[in-house]
Every structure is written in C-alpha cells, then in structure tokens.
PDB file of N, CA and C in Angstrom:
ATOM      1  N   UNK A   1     -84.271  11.181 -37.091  1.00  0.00           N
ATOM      2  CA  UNK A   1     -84.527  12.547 -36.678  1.00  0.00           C
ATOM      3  C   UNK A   1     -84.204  13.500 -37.834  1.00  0.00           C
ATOM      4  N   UNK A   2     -85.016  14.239 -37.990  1.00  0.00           N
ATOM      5  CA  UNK A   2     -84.920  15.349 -39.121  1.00  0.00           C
ATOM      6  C   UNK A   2     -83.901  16.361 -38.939  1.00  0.00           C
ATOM      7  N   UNK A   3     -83.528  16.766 -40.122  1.00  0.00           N
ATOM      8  CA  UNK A   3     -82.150  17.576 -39.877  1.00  0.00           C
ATOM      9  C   UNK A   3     -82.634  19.061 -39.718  1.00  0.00           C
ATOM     10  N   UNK A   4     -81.899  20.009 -38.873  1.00  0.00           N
ATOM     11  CA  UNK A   4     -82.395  21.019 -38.667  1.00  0.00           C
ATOM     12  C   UNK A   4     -81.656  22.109 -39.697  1.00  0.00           C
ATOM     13  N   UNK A   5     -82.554  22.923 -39.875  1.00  0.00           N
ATOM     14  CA  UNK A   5     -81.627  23.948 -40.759  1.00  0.00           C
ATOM     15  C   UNK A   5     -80.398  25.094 -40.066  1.00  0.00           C
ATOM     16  N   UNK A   6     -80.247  25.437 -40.688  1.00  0.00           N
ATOM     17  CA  UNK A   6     -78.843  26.882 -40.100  1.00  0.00           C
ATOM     18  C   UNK A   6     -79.558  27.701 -40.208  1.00  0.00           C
ATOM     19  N   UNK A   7     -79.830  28.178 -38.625  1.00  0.00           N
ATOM     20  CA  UNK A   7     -80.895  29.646 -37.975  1.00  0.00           C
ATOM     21  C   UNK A   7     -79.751  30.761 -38.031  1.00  0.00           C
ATOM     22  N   UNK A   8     -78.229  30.321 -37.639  1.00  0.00           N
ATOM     23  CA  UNK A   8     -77.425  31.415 -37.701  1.00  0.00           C
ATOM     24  C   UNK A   8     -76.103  30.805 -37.496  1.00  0.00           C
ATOM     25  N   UNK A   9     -75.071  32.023 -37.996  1.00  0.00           N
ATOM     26  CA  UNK A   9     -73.698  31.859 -38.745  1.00  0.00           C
ATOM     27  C   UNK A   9     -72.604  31.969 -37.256  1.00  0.00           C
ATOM     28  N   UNK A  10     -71.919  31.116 -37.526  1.00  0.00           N
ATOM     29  CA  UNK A  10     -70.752  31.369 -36.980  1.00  0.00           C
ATOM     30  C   UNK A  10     -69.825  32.476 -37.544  1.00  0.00           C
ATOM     31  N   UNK A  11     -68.713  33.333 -37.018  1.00  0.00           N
ATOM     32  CA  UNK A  11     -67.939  34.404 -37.713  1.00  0.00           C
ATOM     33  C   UNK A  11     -67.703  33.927 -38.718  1.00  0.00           C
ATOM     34  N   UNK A  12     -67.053  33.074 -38.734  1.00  0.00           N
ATOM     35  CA  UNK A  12     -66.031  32.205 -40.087  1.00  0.00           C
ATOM     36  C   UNK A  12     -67.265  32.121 -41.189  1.00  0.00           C
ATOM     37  N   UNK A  13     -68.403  31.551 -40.820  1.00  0.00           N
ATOM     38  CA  UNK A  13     -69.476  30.912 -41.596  1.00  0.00           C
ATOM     39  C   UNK A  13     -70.216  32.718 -42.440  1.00  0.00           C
ATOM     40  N   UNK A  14     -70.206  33.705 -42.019  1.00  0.00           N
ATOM     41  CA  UNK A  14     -70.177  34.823 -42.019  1.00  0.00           C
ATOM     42  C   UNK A  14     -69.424  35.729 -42.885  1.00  0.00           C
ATOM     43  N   UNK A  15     -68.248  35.419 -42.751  1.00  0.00           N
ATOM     44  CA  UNK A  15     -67.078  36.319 -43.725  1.00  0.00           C
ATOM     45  C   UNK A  15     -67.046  35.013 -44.855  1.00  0.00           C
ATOM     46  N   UNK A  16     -67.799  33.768 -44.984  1.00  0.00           N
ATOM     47  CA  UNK A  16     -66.964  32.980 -46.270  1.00  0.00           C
ATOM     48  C   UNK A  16     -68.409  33.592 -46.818  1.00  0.00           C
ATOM     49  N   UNK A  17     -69.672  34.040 -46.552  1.00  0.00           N
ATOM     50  CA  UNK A  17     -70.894  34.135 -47.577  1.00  0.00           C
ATOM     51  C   UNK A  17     -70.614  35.815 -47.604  1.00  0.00           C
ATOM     52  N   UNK A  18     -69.979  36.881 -46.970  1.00  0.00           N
ATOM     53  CA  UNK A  18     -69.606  37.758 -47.533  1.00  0.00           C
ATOM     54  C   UNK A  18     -68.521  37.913 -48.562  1.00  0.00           C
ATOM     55  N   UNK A  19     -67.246  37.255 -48.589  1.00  0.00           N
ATOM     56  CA  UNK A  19     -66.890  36.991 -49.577  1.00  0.00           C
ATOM     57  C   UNK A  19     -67.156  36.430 -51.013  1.00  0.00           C
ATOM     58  N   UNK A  20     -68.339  35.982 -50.896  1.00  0.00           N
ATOM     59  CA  UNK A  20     -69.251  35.642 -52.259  1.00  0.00           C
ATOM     60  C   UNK A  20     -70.551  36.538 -52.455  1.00  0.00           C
ATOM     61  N   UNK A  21     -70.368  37.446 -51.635  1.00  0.00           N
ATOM     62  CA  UNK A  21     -71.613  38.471 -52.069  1.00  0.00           C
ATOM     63  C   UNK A  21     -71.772  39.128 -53.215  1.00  0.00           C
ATOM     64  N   UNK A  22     -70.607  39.122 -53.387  1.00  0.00           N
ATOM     65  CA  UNK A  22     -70.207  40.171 -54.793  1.00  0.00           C
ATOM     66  C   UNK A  22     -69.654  39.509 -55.793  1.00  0.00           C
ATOM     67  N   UNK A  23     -68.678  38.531 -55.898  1.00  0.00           N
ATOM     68  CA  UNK A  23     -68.552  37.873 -56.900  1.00  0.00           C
ATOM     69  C   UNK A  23     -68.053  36.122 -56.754  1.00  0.00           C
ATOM     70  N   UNK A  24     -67.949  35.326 -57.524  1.00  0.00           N
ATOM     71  CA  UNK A  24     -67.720  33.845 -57.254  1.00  0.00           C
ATOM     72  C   UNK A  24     -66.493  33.639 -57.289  1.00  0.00           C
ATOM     73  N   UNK A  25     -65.945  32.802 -55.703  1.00  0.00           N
ATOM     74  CA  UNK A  25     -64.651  32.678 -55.493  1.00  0.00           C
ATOM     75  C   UNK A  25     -64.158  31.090 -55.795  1.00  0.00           C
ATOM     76  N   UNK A  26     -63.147  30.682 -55.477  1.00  0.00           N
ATOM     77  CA  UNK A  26     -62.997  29.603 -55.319  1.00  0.00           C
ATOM     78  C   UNK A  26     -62.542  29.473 -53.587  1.00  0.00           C
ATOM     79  N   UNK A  27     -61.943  28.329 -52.868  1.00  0.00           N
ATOM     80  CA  UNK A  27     -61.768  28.163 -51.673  1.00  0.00           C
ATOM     81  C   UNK A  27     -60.519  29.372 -51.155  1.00  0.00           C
ATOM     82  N   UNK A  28     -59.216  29.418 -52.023  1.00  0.00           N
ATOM     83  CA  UNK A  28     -58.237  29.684 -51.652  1.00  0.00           C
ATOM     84  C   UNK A  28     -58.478  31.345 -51.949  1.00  0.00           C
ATOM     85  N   UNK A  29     -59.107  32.059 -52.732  1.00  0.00           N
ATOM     86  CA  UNK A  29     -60.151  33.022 -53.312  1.00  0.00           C
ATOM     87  C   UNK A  29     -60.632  33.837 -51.745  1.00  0.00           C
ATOM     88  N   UNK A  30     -60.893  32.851 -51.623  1.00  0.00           N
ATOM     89  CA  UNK A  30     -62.200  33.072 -50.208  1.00  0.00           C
ATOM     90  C   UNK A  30     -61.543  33.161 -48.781  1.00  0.00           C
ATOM     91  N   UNK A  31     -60.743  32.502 -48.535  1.00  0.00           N
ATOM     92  CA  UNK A  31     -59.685  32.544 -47.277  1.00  0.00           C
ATOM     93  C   UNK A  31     -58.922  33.655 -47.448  1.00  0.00           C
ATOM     94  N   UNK A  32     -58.454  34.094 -48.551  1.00  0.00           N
ATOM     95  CA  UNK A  32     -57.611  35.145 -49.041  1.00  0.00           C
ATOM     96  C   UNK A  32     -58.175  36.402 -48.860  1.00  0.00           C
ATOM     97  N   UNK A  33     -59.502  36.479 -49.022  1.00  0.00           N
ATOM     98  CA  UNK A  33     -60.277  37.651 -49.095  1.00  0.00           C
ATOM     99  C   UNK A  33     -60.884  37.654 -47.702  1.00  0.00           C
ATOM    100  N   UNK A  34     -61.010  36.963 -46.884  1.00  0.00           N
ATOM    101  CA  UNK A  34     -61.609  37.062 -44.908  1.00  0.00           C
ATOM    102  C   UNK A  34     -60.037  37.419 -44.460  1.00  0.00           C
ATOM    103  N   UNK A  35     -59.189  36.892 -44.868  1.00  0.00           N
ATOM    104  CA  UNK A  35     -57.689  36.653 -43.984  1.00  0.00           C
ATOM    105  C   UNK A  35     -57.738  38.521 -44.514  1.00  0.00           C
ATOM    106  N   UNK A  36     -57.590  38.857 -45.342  1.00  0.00           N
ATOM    107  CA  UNK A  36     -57.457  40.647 -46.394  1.00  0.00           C
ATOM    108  C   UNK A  36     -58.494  41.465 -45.335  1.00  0.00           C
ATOM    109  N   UNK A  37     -59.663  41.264 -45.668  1.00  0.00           N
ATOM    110  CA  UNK A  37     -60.384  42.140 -44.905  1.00  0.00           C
ATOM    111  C   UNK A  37     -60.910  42.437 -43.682  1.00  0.00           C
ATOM    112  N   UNK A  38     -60.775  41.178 -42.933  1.00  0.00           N
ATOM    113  CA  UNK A  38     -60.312  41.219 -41.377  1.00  0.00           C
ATOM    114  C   UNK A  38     -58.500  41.720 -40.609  1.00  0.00           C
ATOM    115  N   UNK A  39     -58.311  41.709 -41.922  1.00  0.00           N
ATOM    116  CA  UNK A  39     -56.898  42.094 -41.076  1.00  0.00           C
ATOM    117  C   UNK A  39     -55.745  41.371 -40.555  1.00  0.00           C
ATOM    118  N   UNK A  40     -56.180  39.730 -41.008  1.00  0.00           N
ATOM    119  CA  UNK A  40     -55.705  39.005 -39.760  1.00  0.00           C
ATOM    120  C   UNK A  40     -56.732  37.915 -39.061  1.00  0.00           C
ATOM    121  N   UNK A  41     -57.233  38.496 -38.832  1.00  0.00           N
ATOM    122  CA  UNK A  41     -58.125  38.446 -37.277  1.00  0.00           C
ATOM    123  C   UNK A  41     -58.768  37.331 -37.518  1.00  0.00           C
ATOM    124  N   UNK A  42     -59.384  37.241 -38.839  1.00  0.00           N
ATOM    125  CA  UNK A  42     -60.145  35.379 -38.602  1.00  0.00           C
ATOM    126  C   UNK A  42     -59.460  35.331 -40.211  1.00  0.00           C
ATOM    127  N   UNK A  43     -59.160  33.572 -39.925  1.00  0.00           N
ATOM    128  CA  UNK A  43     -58.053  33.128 -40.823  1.00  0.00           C
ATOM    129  C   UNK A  43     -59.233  31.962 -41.030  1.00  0.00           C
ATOM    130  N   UNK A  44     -59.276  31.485 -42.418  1.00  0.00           N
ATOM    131  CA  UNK A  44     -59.585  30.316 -42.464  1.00  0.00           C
ATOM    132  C   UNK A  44     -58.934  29.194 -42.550  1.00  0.00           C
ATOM    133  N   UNK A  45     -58.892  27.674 -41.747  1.00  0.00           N
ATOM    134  CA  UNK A  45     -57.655  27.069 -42.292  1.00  0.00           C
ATOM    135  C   UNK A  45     -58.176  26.128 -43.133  1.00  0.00           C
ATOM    136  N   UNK A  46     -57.826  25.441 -43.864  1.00  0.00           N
ATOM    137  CA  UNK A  46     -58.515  24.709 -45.368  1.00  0.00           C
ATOM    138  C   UNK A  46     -59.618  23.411 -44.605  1.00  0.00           C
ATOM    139  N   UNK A  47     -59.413  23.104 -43.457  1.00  0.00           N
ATOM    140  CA  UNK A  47     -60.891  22.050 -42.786  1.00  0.00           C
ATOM    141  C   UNK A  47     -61.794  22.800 -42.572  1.00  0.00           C
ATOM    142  N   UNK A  48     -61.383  24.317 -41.840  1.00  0.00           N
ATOM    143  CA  UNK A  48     -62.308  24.718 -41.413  1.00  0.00           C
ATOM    144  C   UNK A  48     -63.420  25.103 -42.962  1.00  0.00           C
ATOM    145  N   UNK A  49     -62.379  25.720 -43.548  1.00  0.00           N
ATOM    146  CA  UNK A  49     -63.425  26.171 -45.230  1.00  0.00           C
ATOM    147  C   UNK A  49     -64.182  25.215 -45.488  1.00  0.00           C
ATOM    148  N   UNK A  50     -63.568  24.030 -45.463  1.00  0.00           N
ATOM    149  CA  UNK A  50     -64.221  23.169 -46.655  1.00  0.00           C
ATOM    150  C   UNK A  50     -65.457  22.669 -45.836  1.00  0.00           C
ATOM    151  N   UNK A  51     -65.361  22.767 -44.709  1.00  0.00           N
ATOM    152  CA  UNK A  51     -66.704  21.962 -43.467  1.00  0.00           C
ATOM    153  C   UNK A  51     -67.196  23.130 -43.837  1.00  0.00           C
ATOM    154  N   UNK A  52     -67.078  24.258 -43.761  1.00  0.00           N
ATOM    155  CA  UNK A  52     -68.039  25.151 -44.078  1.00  0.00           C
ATOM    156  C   UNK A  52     -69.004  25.570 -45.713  1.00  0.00           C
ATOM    157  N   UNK A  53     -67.961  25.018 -46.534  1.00  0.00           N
ATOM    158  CA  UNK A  53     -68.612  24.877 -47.832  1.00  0.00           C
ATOM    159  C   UNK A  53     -69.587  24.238 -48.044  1.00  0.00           C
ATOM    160  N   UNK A  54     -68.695  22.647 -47.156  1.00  0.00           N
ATOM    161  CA  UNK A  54     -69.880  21.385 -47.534  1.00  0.00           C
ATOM    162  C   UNK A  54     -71.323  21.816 -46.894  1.00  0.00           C
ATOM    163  N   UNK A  55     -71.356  22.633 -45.356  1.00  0.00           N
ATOM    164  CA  UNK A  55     -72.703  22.905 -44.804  1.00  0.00           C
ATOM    165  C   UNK A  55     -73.139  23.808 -45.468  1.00  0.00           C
ATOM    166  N   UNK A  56     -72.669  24.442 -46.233  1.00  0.00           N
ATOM    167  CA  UNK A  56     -73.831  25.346 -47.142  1.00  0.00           C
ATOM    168  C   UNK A  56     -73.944  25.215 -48.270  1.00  0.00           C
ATOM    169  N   UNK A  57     -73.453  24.094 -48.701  1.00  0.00           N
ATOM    170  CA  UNK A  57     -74.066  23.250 -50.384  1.00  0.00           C
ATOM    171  C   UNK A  57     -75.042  22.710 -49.889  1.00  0.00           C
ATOM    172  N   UNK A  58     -74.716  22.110 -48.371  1.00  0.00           N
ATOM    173  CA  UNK A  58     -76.355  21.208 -47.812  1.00  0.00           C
ATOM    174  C   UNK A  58     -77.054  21.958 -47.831  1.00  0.00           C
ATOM    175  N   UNK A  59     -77.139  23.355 -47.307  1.00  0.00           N
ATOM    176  CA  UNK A  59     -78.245  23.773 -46.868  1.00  0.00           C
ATOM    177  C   UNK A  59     -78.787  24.940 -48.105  1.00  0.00           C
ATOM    178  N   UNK A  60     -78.183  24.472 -49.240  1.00  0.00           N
ATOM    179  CA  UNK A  60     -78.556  25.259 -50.321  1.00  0.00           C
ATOM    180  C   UNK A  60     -78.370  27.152 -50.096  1.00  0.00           C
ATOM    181  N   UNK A  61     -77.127  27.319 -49.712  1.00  0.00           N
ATOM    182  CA  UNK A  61     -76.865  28.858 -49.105  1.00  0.00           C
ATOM    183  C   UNK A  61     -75.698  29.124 -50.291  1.00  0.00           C
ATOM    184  N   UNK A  62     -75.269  28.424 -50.731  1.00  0.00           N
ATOM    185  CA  UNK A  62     -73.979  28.439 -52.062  1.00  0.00           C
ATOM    186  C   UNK A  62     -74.301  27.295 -53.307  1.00  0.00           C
ATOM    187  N   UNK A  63     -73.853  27.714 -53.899  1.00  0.00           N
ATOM    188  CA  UNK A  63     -74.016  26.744 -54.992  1.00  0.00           C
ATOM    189  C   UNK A  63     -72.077  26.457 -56.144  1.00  0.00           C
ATOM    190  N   UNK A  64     -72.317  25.222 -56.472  1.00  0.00           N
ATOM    191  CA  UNK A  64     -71.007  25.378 -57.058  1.00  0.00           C
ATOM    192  C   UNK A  64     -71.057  25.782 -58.658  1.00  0.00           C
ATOM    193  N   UNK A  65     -70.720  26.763 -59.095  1.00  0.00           N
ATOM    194  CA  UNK A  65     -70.377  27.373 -60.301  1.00  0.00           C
ATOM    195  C   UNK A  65     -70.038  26.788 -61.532  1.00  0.00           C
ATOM    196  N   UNK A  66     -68.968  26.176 -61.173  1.00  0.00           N
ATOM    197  CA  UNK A  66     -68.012  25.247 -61.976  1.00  0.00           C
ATOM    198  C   UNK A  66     -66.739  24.499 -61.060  1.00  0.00           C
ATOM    199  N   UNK A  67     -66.640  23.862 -61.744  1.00  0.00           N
ATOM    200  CA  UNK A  67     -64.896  23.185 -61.568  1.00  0.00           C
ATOM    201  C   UNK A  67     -64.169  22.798 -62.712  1.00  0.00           C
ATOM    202  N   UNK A  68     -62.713  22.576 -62.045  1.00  0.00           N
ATOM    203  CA  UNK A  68     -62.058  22.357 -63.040  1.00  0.00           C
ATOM    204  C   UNK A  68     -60.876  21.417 -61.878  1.00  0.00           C
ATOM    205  N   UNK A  69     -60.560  20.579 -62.793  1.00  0.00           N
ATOM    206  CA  UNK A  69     -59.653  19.711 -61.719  1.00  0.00           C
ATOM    207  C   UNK A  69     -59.925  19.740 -60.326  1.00  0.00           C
ATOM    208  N   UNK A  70     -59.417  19.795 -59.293  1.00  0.00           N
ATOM    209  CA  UNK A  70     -59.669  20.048 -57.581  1.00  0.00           C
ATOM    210  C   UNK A  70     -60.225  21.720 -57.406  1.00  0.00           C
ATOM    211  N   UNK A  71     -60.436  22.152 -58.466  1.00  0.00           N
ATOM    212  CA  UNK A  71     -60.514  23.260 -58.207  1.00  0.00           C
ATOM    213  C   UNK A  71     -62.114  23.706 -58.255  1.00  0.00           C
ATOM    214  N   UNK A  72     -62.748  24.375 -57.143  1.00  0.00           N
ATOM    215  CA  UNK A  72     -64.502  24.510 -57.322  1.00  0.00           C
ATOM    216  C   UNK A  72     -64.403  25.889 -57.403  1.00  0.00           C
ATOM    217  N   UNK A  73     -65.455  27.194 -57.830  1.00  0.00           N
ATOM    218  CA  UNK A  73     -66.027  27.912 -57.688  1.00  0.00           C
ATOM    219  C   UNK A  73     -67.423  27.833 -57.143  1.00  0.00           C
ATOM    220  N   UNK A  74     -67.665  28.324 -56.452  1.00  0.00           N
ATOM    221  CA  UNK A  74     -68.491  29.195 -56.139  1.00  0.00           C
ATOM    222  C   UNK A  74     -69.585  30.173 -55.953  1.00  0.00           C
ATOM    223  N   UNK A  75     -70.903  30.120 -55.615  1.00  0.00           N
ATOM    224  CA  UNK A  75     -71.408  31.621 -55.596  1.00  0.00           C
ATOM    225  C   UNK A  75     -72.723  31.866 -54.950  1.00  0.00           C
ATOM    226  N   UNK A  76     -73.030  32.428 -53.917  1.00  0.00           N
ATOM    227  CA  UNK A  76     -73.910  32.673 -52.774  1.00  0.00           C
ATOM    228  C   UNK A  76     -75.049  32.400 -53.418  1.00  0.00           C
ATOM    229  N   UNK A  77     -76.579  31.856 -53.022  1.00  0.00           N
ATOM    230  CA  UNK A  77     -77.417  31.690 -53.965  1.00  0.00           C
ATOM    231  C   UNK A  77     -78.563  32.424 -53.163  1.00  0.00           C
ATOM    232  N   UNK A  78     -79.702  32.535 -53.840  1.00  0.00           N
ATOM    233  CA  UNK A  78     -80.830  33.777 -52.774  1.00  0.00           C
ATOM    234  C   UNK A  78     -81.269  33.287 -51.509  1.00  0.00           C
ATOM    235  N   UNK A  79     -81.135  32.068 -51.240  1.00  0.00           N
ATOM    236  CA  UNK A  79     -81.262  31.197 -49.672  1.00  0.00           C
ATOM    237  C   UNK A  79     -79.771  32.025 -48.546  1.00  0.00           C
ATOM    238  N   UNK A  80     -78.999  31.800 -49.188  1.00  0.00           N
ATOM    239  CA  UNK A  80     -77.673  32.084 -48.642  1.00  0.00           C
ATOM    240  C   UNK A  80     -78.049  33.815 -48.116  1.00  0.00           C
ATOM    241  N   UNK A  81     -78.155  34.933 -49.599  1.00  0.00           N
ATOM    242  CA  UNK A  81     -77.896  36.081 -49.125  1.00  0.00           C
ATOM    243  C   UNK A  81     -79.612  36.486 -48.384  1.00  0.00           C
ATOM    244  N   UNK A  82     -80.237  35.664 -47.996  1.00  0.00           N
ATOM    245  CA  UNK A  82     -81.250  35.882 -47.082  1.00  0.00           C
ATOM    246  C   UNK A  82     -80.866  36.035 -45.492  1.00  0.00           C
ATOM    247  N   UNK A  83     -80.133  34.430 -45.407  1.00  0.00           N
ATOM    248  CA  UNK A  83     -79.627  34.010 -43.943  1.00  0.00           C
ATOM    249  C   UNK A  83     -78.181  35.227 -44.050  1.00  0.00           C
ATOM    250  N   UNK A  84     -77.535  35.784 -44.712  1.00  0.00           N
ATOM    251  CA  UNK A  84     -76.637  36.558 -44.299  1.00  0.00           C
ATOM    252  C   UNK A  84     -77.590  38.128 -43.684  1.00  0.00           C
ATOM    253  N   UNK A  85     -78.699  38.423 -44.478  1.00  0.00           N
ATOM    254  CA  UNK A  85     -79.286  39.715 -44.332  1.00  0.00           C
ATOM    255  C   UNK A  85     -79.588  39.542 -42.948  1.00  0.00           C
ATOM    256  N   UNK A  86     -80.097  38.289 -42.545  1.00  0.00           N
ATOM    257  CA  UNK A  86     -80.865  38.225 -41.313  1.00  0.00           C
ATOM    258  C   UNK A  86     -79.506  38.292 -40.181  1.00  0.00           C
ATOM    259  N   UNK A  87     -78.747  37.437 -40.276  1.00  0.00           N
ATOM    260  CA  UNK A  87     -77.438  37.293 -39.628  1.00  0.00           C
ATOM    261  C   UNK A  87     -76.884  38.733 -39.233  1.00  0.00           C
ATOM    262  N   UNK A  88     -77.065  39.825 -40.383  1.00  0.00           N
ATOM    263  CA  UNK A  88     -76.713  41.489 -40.476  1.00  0.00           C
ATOM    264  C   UNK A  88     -77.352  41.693 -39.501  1.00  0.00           C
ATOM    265  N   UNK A  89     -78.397  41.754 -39.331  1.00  0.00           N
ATOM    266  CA  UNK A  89     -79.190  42.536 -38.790  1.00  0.00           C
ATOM    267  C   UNK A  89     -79.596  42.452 -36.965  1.00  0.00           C
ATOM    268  N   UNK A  90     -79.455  40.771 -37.247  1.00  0.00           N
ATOM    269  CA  UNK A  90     -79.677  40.402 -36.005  1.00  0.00           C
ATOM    270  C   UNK A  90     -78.252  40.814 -35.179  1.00  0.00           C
ATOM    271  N   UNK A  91     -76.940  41.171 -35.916  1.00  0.00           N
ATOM    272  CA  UNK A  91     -75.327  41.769 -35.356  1.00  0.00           C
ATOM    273  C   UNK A  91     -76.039  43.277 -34.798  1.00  0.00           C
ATOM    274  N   UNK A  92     -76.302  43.586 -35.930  1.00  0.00           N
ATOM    275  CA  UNK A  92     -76.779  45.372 -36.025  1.00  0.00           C
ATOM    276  C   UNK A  92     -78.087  45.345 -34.607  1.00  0.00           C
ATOM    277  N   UNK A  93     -78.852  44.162 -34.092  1.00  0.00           N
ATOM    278  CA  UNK A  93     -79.349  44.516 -32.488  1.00  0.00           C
ATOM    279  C   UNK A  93     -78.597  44.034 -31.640  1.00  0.00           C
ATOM    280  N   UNK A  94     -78.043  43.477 -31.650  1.00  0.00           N
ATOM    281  CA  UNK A  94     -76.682  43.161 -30.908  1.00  0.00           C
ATOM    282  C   UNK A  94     -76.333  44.341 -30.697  1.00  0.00           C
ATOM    283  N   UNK A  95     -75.265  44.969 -31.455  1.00  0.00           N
ATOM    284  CA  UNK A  95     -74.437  46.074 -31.420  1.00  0.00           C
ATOM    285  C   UNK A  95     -75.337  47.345 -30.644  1.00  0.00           C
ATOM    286  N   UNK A  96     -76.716  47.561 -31.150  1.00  0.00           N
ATOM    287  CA  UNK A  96     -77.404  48.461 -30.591  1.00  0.00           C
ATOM    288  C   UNK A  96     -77.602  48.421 -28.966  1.00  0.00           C
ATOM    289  N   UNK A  97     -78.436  46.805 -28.677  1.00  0.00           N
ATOM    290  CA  UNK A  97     -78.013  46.751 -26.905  1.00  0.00           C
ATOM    291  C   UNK A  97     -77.133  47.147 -26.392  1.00  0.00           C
ATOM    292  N   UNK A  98     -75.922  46.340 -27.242  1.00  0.00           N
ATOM    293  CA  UNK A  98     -74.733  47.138 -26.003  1.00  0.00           C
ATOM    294  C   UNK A  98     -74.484  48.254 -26.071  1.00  0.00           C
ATOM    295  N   UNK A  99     -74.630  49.345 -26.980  1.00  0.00           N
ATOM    296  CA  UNK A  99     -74.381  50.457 -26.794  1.00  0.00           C
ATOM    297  C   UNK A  99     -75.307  51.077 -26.263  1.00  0.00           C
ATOM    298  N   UNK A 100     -76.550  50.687 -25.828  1.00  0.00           N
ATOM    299  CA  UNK A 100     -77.461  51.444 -24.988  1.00  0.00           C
ATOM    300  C   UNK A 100     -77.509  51.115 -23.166  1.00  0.00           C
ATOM    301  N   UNK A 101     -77.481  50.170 -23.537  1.00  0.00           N
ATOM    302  CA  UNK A 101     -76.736  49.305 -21.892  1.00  0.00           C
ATOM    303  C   UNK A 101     -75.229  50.130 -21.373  1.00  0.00           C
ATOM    304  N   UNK A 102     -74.716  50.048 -22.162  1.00  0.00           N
ATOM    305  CA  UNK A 102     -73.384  51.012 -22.000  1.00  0.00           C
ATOM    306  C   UNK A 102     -73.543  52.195 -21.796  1.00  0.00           C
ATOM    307  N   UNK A 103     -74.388  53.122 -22.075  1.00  0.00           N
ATOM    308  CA  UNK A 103     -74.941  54.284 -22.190  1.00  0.00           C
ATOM    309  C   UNK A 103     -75.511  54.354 -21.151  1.00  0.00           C
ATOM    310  N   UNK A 104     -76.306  53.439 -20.746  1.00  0.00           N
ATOM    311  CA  UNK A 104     -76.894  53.463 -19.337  1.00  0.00           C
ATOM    312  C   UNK A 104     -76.328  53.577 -18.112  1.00  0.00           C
ATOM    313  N   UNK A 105     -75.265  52.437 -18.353  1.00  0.00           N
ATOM    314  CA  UNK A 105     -74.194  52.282 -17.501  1.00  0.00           C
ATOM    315  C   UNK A 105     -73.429  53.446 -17.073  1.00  0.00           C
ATOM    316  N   UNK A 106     -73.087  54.273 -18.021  1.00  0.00           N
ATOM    317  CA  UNK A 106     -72.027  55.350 -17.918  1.00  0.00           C
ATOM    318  C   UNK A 106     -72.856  56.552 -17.340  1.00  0.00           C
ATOM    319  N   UNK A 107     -74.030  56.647 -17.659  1.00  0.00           N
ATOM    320  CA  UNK A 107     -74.790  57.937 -17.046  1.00  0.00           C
ATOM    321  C   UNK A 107     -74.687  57.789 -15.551  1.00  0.00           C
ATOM    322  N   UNK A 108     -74.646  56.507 -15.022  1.00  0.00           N
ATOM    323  CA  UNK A 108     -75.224  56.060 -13.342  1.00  0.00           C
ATOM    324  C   UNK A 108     -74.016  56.693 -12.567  1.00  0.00           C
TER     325      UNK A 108
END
C-alpha cells in the first residue's frame, strides 16, 4: 500500500516548521524556541522531536543542513513552507467560523 502524504500538522508538527522559518536550528534549538514562544504551553520532549523530524525528512518538508557529531541542523525546505502556509490558513478559517458562530450565538 502506498504511503500517504502529510495533508496537515499536528500543533507540535506546526511550531517545529515555524521554528525553522526563519533560520536553521538544530533539535535542542527548536524545542527551546516552541517551549520560548508558546510560553510553556507545548513542550517538545526529545521522541516526540525526533518522530517529528524523521516525518518530515520523509516527506521532504525539512532538510538536514549539516552535522557534526550527534548533532543535526536543520532547515524548512519550499515543500515544508507550502504545507505550513496551507496549515496557516486553513487555522485562520477555523478561527473565522468560530467567531462568527459565536457572534451568532450571542446576538440570539
């Protein structure tokens, strides 16, 4: 059976290809910078990263930079910041329903 591609991101899967939007991290780089700019709120723990690395070296969404000893870099490749744009956007109608549903709601 043929393997299917990644239609869409989990949170975690989400904040590790925003953290490489802008520049090339390494793993501990990258947990450091979701754990920073969430606040807290989504933590990566080093299985969860690395299952998430390995599925987007498969699916050609990251690419590795360099290494050096155990150590990899990093860096989102134009497959990757496609499925994040779409991932944006498809949040951004999300977010819009409910605030119009809500809106609805509150007028009644």
């Amino acid at each position: 059976m043929a393997r299917q591609p990644l239609k869409s991101l989990t949170e975690s899967m989400f904040y590790v290809l925003l953290a490489l939007w802008r520049q090339e991290r390494c793993g501990t780089e990258i947990a450091a910078y979701v754990r920073q700019l969430t606040a807290g709120r989504v933590t990566l723990g080093p299985g969860t990263l690395y299952a998430i690395l390995g599925k987007f070296q498969e699916e050609a969404l990251i690419k590795e930079s360099w290494s050096q000893g155990r150590m990899r870099v990093y860096r989102i490749t134009d497959v990757g910041r496609a499925l994040f744009r779409q991932e944006l956007e498809n949040m951004r109608r999300c977010v819009d329903d409910g605030q119009r549903e809500m809106g609805e709601e509150e007028e009644t």
